[in-house]
PDB file of N, CA and C in Angstrom:
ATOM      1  N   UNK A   1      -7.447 -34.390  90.151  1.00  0.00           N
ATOM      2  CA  UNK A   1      -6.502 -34.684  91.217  1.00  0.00           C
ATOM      3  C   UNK A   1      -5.463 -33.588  91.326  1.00  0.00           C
ATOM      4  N   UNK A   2      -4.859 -33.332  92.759  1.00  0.00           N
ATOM      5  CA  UNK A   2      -3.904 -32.453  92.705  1.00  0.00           C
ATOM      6  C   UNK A   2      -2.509 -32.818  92.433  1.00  0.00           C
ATOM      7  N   UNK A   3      -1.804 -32.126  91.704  1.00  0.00           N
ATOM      8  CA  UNK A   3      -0.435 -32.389  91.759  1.00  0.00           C
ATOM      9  C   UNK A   3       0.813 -31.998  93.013  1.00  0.00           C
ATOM     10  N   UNK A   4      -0.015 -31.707  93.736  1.00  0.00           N
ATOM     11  CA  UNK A   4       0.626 -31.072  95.133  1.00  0.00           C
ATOM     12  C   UNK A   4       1.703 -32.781  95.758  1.00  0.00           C
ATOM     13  N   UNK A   5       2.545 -32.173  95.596  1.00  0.00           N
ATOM     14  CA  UNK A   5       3.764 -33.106  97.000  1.00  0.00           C
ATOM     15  C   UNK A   5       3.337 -32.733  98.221  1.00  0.00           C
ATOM     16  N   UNK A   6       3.078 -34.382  98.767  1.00  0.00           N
ATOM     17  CA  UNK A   6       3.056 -33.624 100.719  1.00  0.00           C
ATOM     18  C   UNK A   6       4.161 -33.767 101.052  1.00  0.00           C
ATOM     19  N   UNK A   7       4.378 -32.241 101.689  1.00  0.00           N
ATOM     20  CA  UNK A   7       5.997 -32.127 102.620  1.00  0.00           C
ATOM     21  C   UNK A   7       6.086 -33.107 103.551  1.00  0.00           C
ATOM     22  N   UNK A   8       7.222 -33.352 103.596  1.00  0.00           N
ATOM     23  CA  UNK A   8       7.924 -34.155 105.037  1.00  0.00           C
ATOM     24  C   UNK A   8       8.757 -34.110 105.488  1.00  0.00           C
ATOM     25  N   UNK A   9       8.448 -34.150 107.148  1.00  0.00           N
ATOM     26  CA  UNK A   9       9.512 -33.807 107.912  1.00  0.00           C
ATOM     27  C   UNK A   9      11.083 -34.334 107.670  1.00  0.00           C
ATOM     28  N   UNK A  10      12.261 -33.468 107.680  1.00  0.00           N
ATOM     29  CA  UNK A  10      13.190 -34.523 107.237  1.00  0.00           C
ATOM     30  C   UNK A  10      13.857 -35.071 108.567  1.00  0.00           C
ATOM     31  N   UNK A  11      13.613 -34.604 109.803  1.00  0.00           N
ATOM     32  CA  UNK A  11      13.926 -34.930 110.902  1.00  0.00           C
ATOM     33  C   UNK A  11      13.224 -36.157 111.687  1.00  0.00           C
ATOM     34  N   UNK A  12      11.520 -36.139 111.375  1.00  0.00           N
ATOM     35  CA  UNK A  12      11.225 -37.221 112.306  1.00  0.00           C
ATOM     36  C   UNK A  12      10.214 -38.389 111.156  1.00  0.00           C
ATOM     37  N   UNK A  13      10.239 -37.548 109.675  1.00  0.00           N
ATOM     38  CA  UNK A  13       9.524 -38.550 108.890  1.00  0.00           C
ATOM     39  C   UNK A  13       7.999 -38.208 108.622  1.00  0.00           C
ATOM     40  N   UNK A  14       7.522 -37.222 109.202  1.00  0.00           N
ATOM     41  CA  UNK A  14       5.904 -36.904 109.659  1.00  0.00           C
ATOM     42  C   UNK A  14       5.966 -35.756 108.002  1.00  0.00           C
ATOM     43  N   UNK A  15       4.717 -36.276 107.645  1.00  0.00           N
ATOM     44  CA  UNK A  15       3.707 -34.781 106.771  1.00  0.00           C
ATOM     45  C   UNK A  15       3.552 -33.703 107.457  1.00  0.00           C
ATOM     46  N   UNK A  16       4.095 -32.790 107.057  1.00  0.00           N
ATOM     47  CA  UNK A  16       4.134 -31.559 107.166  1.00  0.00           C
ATOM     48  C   UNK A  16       3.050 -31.205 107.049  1.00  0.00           C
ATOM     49  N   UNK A  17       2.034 -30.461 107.578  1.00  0.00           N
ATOM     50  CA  UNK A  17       0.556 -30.178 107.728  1.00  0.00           C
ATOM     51  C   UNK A  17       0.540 -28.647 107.082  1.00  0.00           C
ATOM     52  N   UNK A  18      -0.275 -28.126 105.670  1.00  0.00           N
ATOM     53  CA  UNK A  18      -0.102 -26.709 105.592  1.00  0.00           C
ATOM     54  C   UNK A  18      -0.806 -25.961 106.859  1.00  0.00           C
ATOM     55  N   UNK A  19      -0.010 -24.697 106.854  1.00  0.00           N
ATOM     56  CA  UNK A  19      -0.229 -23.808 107.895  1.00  0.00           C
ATOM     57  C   UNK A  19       0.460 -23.895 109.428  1.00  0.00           C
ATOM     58  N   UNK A  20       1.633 -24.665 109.079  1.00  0.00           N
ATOM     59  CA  UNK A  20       2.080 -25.384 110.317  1.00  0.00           C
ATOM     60  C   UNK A  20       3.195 -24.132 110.250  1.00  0.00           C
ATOM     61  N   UNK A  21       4.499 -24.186 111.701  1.00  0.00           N
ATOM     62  CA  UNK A  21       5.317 -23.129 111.639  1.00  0.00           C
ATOM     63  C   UNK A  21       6.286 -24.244 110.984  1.00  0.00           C
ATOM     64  N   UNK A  22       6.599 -24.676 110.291  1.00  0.00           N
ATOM     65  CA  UNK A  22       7.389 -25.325 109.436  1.00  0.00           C
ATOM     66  C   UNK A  22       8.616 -24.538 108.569  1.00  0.00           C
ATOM     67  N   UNK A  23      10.166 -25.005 108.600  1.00  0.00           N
ATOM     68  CA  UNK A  23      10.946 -24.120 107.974  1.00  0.00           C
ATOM     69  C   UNK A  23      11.065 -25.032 106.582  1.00  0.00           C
ATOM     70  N   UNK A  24      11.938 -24.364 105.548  1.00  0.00           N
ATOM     71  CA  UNK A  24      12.993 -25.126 104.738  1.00  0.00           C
ATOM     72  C   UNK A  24      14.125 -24.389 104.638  1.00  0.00           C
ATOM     73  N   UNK A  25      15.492 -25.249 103.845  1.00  0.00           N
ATOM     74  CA  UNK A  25      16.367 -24.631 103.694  1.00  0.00           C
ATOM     75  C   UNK A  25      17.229 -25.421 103.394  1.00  0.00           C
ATOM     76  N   UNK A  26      18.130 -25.081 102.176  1.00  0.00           N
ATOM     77  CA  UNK A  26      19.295 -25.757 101.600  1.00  0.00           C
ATOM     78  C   UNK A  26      20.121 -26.321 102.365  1.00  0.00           C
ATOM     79  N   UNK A  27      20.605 -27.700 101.949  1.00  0.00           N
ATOM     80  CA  UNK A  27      21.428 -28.401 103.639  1.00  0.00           C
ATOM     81  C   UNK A  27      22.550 -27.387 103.688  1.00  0.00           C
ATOM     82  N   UNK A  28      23.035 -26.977 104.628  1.00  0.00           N
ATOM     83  CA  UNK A  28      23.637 -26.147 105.055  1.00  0.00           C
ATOM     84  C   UNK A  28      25.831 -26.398 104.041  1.00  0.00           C
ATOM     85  N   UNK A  29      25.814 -28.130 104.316  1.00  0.00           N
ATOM     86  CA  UNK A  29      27.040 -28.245 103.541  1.00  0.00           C
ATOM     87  C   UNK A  29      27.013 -28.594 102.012  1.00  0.00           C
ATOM     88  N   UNK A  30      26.197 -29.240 101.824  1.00  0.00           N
ATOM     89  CA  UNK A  30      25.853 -29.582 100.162  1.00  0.00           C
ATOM     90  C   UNK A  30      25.391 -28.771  99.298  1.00  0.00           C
ATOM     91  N   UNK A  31      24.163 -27.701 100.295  1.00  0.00           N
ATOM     92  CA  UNK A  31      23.264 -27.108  99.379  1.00  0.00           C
ATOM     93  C   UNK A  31      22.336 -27.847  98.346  1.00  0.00           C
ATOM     94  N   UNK A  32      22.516 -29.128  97.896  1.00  0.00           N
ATOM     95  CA  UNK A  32      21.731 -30.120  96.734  1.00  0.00           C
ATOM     96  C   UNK A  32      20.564 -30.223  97.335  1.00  0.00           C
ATOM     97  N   UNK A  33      20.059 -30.323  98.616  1.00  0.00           N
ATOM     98  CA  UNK A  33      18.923 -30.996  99.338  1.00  0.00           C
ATOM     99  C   UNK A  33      17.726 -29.492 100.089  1.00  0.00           C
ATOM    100  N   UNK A  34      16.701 -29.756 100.122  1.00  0.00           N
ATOM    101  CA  UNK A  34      15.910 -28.800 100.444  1.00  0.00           C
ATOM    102  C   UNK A  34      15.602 -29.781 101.726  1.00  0.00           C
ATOM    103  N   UNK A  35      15.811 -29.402 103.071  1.00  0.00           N
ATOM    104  CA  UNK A  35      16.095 -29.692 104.198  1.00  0.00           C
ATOM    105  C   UNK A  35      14.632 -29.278 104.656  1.00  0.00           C
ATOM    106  N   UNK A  36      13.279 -30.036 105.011  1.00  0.00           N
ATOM    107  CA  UNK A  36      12.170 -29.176 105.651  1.00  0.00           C
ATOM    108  C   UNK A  36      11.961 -29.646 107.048  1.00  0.00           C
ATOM    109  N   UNK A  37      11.681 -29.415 108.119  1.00  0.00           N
ATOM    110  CA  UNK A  37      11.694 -29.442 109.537  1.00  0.00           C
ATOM    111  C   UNK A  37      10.136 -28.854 110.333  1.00  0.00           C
ATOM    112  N   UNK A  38       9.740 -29.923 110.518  1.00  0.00           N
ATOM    113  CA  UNK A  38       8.408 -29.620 111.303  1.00  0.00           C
ATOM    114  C   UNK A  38       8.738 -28.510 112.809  1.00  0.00           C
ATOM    115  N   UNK A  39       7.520 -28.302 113.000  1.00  0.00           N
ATOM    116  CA  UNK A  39       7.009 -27.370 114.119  1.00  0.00           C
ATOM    117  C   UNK A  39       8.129 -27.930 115.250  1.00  0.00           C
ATOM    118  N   UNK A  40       7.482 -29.203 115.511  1.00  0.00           N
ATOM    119  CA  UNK A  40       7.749 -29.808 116.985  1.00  0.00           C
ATOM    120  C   UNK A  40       9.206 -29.897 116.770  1.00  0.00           C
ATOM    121  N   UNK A  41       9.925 -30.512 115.571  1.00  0.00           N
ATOM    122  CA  UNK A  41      11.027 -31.103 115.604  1.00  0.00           C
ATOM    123  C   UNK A  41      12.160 -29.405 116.204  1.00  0.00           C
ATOM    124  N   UNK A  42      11.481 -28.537 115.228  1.00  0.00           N
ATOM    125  CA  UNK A  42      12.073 -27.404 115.583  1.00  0.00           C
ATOM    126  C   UNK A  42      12.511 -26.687 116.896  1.00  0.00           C
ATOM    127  N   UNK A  43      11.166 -26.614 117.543  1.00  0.00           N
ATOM    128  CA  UNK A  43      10.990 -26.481 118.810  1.00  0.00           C
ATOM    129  C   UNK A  43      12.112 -27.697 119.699  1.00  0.00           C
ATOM    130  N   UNK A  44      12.233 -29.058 119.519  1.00  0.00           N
ATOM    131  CA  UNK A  44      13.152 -29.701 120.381  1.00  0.00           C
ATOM    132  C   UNK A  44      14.322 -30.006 119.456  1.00  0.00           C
ATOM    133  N   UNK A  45      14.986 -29.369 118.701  1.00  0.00           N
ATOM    134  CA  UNK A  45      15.910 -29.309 118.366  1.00  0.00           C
ATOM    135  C   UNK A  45      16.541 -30.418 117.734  1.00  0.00           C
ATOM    136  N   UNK A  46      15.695 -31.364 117.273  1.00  0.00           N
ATOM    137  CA  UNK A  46      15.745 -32.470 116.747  1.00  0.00           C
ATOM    138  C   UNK A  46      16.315 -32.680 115.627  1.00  0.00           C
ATOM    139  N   UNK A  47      17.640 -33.825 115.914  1.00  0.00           N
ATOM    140  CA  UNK A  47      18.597 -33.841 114.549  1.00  0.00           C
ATOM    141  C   UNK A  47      17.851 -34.102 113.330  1.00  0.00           C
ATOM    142  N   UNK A  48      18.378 -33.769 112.113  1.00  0.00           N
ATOM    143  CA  UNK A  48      18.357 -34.005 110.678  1.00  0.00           C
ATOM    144  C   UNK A  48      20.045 -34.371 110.098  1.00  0.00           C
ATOM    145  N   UNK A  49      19.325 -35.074 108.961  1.00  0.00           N
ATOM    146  CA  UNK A  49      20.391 -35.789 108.241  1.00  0.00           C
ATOM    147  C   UNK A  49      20.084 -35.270 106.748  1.00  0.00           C
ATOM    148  N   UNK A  50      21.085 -35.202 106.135  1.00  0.00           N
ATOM    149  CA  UNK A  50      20.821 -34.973 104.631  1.00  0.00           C
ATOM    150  C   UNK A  50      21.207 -35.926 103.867  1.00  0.00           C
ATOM    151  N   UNK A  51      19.944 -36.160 103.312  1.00  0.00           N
ATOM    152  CA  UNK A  51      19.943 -37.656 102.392  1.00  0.00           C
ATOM    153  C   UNK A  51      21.194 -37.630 101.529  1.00  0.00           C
ATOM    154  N   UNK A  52      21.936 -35.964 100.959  1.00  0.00           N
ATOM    155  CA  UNK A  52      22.729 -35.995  99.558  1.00  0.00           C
ATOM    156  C   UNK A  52      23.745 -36.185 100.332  1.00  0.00           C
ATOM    157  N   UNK A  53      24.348 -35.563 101.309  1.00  0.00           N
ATOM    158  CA  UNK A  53      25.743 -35.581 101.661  1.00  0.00           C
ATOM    159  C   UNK A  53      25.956 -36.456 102.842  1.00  0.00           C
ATOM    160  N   UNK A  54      24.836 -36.573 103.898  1.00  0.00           N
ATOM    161  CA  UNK A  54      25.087 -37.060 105.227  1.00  0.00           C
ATOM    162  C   UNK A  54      25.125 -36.102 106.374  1.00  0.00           C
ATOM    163  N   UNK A  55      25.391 -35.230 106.034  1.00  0.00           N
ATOM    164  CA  UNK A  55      25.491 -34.130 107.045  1.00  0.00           C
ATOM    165  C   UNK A  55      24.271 -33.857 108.250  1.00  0.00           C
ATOM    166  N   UNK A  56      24.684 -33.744 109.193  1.00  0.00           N
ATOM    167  CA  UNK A  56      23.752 -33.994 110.793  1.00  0.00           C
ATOM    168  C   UNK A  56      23.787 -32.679 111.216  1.00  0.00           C
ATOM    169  N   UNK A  57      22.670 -32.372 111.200  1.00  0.00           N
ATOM    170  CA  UNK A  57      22.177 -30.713 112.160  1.00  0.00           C
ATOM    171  C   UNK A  57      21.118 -30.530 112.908  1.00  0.00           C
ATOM    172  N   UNK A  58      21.655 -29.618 113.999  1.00  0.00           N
ATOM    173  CA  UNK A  58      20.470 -29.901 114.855  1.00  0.00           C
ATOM    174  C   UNK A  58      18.982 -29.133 114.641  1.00  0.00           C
TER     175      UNK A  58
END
């Protein structure tokens, strides 16, 4: 079996599909949280929340 985590979107909840244009990145105010954001969500600018602090970005 693999030990692989499936990514997920932190914006709309969806598995991150490998090979997708998918970002990550430290929440911008906490830094504690690895923030990942699908294709689509990206493209429509679709809020995220960070589970550690709360913080809302688009």
């Amino acid at each position: 079996m693999s030990s692989r985590r499936t990514l997920i979107c932190t914006s709309c909840g969806k598995p991150i599909v490998p090979g997708e244009a998918s970002v990550n990145f430290p929440c911008p105010n906490c830094g504690k949280v690895k923030i990942w954001r699908c294709e689509l969500c990206r493209e429509l600018a679709r809020p995220y929340t960070c589970p550690s602090c709360g913080f809302e970005g688009p």
